[in-house]
Structures are given as structure tokens and as C-alpha cells.
N, C-alpha and C. Protein backbone atom coordinates (compact mmCIF):
# COMPACT_ATOMS: atom_id res chain seq x y z
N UNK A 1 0.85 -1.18 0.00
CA UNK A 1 0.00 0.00 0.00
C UNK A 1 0.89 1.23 0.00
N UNK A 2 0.74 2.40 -0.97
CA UNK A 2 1.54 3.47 -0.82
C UNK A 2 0.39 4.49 -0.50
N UNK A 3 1.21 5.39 0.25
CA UNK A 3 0.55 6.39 1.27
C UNK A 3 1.43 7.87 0.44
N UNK A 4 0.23 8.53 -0.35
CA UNK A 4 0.57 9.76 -1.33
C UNK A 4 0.63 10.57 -0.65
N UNK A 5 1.19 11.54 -0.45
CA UNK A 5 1.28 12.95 0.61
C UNK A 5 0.68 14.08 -0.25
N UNK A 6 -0.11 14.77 0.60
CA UNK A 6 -1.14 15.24 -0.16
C UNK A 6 -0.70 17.23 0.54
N UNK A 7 -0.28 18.23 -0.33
CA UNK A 7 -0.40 19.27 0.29
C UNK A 7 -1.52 19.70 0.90
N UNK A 8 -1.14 20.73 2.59
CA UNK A 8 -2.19 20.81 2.88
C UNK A 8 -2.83 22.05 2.75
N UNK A 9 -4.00 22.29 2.42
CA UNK A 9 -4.48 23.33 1.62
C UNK A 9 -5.05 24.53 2.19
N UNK A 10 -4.77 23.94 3.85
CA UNK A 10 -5.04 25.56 4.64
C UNK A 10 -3.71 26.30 5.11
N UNK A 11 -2.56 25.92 4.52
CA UNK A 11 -1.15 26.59 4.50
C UNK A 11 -0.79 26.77 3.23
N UNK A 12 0.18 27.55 2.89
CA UNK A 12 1.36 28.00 2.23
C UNK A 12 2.49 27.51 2.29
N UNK A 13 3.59 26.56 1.88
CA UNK A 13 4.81 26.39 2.09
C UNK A 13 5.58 26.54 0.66
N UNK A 14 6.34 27.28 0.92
CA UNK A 14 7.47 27.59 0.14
C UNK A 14 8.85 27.25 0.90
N UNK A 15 9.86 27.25 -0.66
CA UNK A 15 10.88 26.76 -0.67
C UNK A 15 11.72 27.69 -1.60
N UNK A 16 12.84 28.21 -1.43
CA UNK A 16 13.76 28.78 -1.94
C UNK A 16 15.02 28.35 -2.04
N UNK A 17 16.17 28.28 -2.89
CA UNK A 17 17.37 27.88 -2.66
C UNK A 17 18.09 29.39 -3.03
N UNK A 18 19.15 30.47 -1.94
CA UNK A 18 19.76 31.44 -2.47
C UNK A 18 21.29 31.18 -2.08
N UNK A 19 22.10 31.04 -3.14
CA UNK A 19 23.47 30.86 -3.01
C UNK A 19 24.40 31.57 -2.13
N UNK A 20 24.05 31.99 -0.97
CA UNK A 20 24.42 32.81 0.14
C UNK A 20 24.63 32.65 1.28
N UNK A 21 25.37 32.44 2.46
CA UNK A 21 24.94 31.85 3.24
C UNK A 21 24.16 31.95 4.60
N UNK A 22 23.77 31.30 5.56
CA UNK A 22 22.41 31.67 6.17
C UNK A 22 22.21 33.28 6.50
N UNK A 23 23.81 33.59 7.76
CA UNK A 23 23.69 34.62 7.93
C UNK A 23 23.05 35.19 7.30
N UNK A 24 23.79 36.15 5.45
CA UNK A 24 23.38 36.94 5.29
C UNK A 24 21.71 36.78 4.65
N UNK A 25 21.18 35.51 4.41
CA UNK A 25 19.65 35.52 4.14
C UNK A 25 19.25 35.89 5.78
N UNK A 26 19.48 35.44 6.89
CA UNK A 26 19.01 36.19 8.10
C UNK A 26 19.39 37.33 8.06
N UNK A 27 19.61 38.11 7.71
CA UNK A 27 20.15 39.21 8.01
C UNK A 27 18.97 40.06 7.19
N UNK A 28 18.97 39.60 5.86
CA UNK A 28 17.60 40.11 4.86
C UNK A 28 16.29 39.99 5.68
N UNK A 29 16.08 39.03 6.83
CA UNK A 29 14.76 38.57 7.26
C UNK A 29 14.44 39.26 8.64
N UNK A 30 15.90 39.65 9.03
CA UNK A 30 15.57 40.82 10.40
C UNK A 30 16.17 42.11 10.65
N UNK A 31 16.06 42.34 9.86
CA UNK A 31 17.31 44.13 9.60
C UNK A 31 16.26 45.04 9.05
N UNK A 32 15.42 45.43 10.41
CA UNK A 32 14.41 46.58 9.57
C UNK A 32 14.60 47.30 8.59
N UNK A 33 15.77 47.95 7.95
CA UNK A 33 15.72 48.33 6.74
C UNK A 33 15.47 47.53 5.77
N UNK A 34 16.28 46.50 5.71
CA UNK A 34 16.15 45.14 4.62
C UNK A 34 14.75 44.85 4.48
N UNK A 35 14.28 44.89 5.66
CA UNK A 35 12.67 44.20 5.59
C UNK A 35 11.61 45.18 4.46
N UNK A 36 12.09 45.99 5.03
CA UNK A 36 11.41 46.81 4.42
C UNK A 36 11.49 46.67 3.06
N UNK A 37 12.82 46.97 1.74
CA UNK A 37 13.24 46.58 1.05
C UNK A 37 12.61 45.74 -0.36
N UNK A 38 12.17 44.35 0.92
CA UNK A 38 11.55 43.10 0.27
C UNK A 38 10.20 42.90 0.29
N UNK A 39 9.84 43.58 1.90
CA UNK A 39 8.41 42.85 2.22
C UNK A 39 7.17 44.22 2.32
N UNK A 40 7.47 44.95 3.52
CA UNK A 40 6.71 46.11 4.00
C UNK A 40 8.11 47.06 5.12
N UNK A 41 7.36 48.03 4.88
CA UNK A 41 7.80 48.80 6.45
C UNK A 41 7.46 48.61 7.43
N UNK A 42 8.16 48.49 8.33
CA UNK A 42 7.80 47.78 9.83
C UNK A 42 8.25 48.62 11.21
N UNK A 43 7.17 48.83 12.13
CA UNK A 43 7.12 49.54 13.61
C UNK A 43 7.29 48.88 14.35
N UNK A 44 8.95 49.23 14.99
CA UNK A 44 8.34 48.02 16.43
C UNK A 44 9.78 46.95 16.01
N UNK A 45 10.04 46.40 14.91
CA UNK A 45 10.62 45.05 14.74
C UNK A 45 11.42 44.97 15.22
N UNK A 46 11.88 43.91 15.52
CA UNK A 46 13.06 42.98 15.98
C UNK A 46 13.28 41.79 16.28
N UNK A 47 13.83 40.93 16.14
CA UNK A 47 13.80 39.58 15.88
C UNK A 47 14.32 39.07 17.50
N UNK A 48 13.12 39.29 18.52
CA UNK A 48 13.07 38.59 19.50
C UNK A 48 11.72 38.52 20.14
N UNK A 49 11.52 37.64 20.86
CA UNK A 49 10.59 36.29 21.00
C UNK A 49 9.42 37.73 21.84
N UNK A 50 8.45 37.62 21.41
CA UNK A 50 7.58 38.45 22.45
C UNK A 50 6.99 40.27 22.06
N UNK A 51 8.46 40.08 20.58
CA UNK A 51 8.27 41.49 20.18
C UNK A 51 6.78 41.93 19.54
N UNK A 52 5.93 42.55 19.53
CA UNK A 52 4.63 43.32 19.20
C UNK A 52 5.74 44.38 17.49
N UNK A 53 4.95 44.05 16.96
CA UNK A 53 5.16 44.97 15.63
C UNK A 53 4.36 45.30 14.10
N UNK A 54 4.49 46.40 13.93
CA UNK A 54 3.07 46.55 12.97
C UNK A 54 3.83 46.70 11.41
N UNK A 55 3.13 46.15 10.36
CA UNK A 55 3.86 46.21 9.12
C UNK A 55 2.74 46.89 8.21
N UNK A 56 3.22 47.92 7.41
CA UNK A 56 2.22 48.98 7.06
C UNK A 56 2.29 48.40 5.21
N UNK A 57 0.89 48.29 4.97
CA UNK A 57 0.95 47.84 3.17
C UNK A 57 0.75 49.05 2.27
N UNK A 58 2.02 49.27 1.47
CA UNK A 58 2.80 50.20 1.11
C UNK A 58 1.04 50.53 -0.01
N UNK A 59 0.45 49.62 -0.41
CA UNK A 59 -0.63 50.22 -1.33
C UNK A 59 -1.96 51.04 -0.82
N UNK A 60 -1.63 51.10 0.73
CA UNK A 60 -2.88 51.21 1.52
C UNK A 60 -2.44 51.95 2.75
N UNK A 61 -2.28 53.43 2.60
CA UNK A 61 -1.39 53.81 3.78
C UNK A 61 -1.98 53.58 4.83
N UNK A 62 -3.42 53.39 5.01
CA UNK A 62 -4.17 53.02 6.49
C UNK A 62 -4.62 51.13 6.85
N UNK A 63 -3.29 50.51 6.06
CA UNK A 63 -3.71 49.07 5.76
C UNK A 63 -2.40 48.71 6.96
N UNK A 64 -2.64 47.90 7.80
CA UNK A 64 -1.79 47.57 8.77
C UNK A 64 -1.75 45.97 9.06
N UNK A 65 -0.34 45.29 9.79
CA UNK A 65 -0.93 43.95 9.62
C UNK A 65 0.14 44.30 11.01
N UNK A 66 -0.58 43.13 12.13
CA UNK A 66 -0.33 43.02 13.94
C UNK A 66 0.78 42.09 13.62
N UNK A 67 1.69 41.93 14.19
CA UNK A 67 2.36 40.79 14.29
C UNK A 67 3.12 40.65 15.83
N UNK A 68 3.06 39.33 15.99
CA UNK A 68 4.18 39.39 17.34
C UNK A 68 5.20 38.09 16.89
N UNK A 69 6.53 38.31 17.33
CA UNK A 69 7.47 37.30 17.03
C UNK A 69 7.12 36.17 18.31
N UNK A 70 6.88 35.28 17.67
CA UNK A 70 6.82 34.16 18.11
C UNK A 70 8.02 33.11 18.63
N UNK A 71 8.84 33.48 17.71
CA UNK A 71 9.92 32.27 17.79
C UNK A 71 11.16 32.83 16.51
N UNK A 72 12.19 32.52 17.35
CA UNK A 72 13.61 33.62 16.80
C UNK A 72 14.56 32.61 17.28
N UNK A 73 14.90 31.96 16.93
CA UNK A 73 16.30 30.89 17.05
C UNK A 73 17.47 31.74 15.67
N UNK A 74 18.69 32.35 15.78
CA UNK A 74 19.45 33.22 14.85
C UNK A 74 19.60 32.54 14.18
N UNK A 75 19.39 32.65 13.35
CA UNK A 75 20.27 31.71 11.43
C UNK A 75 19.35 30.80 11.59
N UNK A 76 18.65 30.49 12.06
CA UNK A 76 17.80 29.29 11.85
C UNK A 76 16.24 29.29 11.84
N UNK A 77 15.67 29.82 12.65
CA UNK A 77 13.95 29.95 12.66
C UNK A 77 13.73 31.17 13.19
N UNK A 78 12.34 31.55 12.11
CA UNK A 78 11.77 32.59 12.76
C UNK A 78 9.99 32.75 12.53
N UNK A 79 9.25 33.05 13.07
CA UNK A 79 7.79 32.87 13.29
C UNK A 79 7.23 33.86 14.21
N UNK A 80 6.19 34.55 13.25
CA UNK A 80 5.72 35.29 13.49
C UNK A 80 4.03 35.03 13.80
N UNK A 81 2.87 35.57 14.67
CA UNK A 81 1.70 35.53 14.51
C UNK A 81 1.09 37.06 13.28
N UNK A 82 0.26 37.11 12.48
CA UNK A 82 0.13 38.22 11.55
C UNK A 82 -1.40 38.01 11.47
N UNK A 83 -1.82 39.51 11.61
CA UNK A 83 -3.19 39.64 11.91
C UNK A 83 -3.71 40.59 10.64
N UNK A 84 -3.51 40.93 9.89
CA UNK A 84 -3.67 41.40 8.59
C UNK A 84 -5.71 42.55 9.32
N UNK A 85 -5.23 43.56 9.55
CA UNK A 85 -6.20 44.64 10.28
C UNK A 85 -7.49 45.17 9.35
N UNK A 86 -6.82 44.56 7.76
CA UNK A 86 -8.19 45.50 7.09
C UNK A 86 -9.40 44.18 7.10
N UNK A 87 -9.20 43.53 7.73
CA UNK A 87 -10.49 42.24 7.18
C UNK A 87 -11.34 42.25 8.88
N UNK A 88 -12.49 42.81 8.72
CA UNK A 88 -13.45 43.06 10.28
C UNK A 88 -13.50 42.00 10.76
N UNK A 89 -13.22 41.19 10.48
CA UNK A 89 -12.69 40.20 12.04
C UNK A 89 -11.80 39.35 11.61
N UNK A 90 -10.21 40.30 11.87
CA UNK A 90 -8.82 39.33 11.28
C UNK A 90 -8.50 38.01 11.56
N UNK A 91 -8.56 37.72 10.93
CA UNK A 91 -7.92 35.77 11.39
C UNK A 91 -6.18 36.02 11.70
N UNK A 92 -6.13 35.24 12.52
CA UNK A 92 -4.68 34.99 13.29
C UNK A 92 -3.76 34.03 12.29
N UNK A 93 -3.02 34.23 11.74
CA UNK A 93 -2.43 33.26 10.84
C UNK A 93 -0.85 33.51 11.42
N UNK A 94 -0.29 32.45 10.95
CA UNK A 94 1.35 32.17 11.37
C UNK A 94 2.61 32.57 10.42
N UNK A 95 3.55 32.95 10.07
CA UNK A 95 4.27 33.30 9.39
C UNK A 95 5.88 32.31 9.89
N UNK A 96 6.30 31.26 9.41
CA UNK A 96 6.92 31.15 9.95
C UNK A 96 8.19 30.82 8.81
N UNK A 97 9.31 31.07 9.04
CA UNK A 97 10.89 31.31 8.21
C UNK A 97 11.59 30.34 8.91
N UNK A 98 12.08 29.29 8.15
CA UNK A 98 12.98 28.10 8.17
C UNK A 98 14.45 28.28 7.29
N UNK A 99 15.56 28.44 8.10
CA UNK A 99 16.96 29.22 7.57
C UNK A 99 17.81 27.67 7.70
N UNK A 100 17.88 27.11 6.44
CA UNK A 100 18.78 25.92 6.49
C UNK A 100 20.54 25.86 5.99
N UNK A 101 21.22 25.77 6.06
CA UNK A 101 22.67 25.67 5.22
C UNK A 101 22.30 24.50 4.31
N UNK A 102 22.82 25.00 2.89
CA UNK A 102 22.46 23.76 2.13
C UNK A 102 23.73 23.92 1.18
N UNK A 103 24.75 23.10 0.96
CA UNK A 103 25.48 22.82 0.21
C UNK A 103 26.23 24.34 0.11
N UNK A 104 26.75 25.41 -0.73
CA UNK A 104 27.39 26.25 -0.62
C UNK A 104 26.05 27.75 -0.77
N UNK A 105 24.81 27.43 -0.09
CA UNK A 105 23.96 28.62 0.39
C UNK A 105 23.28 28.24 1.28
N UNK A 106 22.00 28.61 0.89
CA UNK A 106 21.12 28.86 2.25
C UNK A 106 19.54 28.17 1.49
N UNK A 107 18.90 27.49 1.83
CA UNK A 107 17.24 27.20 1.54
C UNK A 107 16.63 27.58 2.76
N UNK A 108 15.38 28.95 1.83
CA UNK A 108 14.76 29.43 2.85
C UNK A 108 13.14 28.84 2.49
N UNK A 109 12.59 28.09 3.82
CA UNK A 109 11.31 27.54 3.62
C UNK A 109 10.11 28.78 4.46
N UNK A 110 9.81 28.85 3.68
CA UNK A 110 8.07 30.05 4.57
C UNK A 110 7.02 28.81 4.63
N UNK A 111 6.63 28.87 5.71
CA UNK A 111 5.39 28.28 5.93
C UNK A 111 4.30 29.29 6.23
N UNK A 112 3.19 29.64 5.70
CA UNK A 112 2.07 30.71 6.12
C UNK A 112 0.62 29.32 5.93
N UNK A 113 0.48 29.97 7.59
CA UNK A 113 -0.68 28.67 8.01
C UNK A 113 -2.27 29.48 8.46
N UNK A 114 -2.85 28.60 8.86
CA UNK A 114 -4.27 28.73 9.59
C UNK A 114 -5.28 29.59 8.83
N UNK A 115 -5.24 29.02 7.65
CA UNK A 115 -6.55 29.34 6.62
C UNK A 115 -7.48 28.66 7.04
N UNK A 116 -8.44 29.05 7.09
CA UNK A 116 -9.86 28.20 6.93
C UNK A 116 -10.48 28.13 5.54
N UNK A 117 -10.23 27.08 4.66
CA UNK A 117 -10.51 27.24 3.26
C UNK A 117 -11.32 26.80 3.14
N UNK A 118 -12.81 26.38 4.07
CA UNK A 118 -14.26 26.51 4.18
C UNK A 118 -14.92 27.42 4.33
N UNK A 119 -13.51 28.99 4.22
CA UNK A 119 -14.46 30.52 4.52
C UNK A 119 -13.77 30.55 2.89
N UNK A 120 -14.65 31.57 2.24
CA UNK A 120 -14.24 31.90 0.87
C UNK A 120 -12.97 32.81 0.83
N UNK A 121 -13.70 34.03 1.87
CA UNK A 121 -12.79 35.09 2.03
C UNK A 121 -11.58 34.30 2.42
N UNK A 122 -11.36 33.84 2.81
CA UNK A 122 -9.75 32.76 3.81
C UNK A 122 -9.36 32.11 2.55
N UNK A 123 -10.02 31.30 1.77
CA UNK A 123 -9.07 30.98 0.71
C UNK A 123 -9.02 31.73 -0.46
N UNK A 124 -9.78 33.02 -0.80
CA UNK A 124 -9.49 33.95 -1.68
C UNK A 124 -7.91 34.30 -1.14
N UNK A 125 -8.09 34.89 0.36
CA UNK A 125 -6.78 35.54 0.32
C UNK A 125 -5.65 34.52 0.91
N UNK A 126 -5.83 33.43 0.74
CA UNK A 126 -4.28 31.91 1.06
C UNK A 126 -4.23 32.21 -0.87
N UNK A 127 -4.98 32.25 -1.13
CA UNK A 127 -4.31 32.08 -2.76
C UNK A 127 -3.74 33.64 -3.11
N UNK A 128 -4.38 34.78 -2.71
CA UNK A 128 -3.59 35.74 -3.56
C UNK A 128 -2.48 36.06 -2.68
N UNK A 129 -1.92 35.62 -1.09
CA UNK A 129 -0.80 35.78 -0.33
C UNK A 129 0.14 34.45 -1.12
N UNK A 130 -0.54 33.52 -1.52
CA UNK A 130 0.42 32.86 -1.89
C UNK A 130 1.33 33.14 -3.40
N UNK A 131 0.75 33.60 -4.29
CA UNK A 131 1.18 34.03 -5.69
C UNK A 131 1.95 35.73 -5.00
N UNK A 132 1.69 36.35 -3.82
CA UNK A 132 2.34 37.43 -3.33
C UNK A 132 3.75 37.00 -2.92
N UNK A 133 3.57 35.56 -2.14
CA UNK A 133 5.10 35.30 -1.26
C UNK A 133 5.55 34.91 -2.87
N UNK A 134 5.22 34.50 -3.61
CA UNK A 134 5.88 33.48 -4.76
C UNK A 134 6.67 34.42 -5.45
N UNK A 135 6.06 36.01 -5.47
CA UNK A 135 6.53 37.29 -6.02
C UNK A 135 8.09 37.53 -5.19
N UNK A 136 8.06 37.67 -3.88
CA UNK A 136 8.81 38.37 -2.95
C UNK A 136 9.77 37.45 -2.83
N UNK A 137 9.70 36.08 -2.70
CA UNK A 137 10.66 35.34 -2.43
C UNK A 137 11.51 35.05 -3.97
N UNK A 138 11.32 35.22 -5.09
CA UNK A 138 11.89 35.00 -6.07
C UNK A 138 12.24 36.04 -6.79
N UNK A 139 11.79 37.64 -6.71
CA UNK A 139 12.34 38.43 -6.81
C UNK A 139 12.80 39.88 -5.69
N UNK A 140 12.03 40.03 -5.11
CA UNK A 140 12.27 41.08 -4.18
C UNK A 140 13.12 40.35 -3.47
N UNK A 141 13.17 39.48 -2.49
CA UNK A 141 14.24 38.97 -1.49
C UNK A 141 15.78 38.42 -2.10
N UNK A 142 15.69 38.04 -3.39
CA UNK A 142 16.54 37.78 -4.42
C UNK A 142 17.24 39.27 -4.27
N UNK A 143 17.03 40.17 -4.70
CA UNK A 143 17.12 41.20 -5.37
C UNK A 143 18.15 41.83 -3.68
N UNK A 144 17.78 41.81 -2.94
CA UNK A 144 18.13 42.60 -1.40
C UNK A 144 19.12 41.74 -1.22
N UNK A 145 19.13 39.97 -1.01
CA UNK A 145 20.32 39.28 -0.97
C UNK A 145 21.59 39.75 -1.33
N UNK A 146 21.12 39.75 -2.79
CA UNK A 146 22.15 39.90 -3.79
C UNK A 146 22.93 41.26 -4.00
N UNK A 147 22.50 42.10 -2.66
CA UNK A 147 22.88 43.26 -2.54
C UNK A 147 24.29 43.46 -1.34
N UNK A 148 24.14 42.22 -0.71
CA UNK A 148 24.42 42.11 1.24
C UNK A 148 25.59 41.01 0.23
């Protein structure tokens, strides 16, 4: 009997390979300027466990998304909770950054979780965040790497 592994469809996981090594992809993932750079502008950040910080969407100057760092291990993991403020009753979703050494760079895995893809609105926006990370991680975060 073979047992097919089936993606699961109320997350996001991505996978990147950047020829760099971890450091400087950590360094792209917690250096408020950098962040900014790739992802949004950010109030508050810092890549330790407990931090409260707000990330402002550059298309929407009154569009805000909550986040608190969850989990910050250096060069290696980072996870965020992200509350995305313009939707009247935000769902709590996870953001979480997996920093591996792989052969002479770095593979960076995003996991973005806790869709409910039995609400429409929840899997309208797991699909257009996901074709968004697919944007940022292959060119914007590319692009800032390759700068460091």
C-alpha cells in the first residue's frame, strides 16, 4: 500500500534555494531596513521572542498587519503571529521562516498557516498571499540578498 502525501491546503509552504549563506539571508529577514526593502515597512521590529510589531501595506497607507514574534532561534527559525487589520474580524495566521545551510547557500522555507478554506474570504486571500510570497521570495528577497 503506498501512502501519497497530499499538500495541505489551509497553508502556504514555500521553498527557496539562495546561493548565500544563512547569515546573510538572516540578516535580509531581520534588519528593519532590509525588511522593508523586500516585504513592507515595519514599527516596532526585531527579531526577538515576544516582540509586538506593525507592518504597514505600502498600497494602503491606512492598511496595517499586527504581528508578534513568536519564535527567533538566529540563522535558523523565525515565526511570526500576523493579523492582517483591514479584514473586520482578522484571522490569526502564522508566518513562519525556516533558515537551512544547504550545500554552498542557504534554503529558505516560509510556511504561512491557519486558513480556513471553508471561509471563501480565507481561501481567496491563502491564494492571492500565496502568488504574493511566490513574487517576494523570487524576486524582491533575491534582489536585497544579492545586494548584502
Amino acid at each position: 500500500m503506498t501512502t501519497e502525501l497530499r499538500p495541505d491546503p489551509s497553508r502556504i509552504e514555500l521553498g527557496r534555494f539562495y546561493p548565500r549563506p544563512p547569515e546573510i539571508v538572516w540578516r535580509a529577514l531581520t534588519e528593519p531596513a532590509l525588511l522593508e526593502r523586500w516585504l513592507m515597512a515595519s514599527t516596532g521590529f526585531t527579531a526577538e521572542v515576544g516582540t509586538h510589531f506593525l507592518l504597514s501595506v505600502s498600497s494602503d497607507a491606512s492598511a496595517e498587519i499586527a504581528c508578534v514574534v513568536l519564535v527567533a532561534s538566529p540563522h535558523e527559525a523565525m515565526t511570526w503571529s500576523w493579523m492582517d487589520l483591514r479584514f473586520a474580524l482578522p484571522p490569526r495566521w502564522i508566518v513562519a521562516w525556516e533558515v537551512h545551510a544547504q550545500g554552498r547557500g542557504t534554503r529558505l522555507v516560509l510556511t504561512h498557516s491557519g486558513f480556513d478554506i471553508d471561509n471563501k474570504r480565507h481561501k481567496m486571500a491563502r491564494n492571492a498571499m500565496e502568488r504574493g510570497w511566490r513574487q517576494v521570495l523570487s524576486t524582491k528577497l533575491v534582489a536585497v540578498i544579492d545586494d548584502l
